[in-house]
Protein backbone atom coordinates (compact mmCIF):
# COMPACT_ATOMS: atom_id res chain seq x y z
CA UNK A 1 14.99 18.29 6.73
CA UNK A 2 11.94 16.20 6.69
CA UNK A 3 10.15 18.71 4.04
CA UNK A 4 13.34 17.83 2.02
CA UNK A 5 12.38 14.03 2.44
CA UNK A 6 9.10 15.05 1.86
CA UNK A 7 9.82 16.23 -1.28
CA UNK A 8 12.19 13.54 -2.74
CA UNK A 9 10.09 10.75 -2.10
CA UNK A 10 6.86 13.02 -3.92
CA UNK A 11 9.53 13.55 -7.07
CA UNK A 12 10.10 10.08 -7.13
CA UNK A 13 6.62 9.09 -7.60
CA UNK A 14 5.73 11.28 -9.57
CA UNK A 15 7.35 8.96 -12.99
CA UNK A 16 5.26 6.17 -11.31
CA UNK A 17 1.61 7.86 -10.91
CA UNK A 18 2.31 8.62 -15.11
CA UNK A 19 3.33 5.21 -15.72
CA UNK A 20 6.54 5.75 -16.67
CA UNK A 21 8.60 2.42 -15.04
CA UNK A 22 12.16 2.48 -16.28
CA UNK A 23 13.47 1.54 -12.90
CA UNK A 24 10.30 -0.04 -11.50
CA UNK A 25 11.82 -1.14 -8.02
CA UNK A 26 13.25 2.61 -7.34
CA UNK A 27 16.33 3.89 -5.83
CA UNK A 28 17.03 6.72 -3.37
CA UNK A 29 19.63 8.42 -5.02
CA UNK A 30 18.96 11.03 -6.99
CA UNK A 31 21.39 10.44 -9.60
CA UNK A 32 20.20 6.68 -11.34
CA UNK A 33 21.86 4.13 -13.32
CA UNK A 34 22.14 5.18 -17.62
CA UNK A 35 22.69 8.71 -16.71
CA UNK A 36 19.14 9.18 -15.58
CA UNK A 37 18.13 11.21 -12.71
CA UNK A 38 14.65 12.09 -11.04
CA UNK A 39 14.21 15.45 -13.28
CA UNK A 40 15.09 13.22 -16.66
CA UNK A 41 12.69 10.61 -15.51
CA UNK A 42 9.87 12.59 -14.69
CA UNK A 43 10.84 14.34 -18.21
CA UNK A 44 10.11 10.56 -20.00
CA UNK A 45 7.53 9.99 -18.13
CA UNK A 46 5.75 13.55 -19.22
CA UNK A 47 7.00 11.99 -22.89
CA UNK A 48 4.90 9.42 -23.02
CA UNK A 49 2.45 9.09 -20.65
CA UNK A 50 -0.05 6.12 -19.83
CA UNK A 51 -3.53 7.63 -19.30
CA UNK A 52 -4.81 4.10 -17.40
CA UNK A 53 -2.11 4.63 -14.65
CA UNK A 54 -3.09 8.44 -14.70
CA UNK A 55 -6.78 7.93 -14.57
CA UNK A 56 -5.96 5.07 -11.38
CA UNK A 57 -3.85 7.68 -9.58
CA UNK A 58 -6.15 10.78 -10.13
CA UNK A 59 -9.04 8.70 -9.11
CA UNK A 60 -6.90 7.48 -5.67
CA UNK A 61 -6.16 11.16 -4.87
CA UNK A 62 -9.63 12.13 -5.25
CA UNK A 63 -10.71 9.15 -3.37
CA UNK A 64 -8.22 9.82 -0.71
CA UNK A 65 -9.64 13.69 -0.36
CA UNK A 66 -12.98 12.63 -0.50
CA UNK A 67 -12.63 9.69 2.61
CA UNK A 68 -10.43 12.32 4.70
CA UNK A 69 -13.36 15.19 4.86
CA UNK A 70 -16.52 12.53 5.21
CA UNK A 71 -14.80 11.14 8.20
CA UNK A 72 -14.63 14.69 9.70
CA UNK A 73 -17.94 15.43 9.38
């Protein structure tokens, strides 16, 4: 049950980190106002993608890796 939490709140996201913001506050559901649900979003998003709000995501991911395995050492 939590991996399936897990995974819906990833999927939701996911428009975000491309910079797709139809519904920019989000919702829970999966099914979304207009007839739009996560898979149709993410669809958009993949449509027309903003490459500043990829390059800030990829660059917090790889930020995020990188802090994780220096503490470690």
């Amino acid at each position: 049950m939590l991996a399936a939490i897990g995974l819906i709140l990833i999927l939701k996201q996911i428009p975000h980190a491309i910079g797709y913001d139809f519904d920019y506050e989000g919702d829970f559901a999966f099914a979304e106002d207009q007839e739009h649900n996560t898979f149709t979003d993410i669809v958009f998003a993949m449509l027309e993608p903003n490459f500043l709000a990829i390059a800030i995501c990829l660059i917090s991911l790889i930020l995020m890796v990188v802090w994780d395995n220096k503490i470690q050492v």
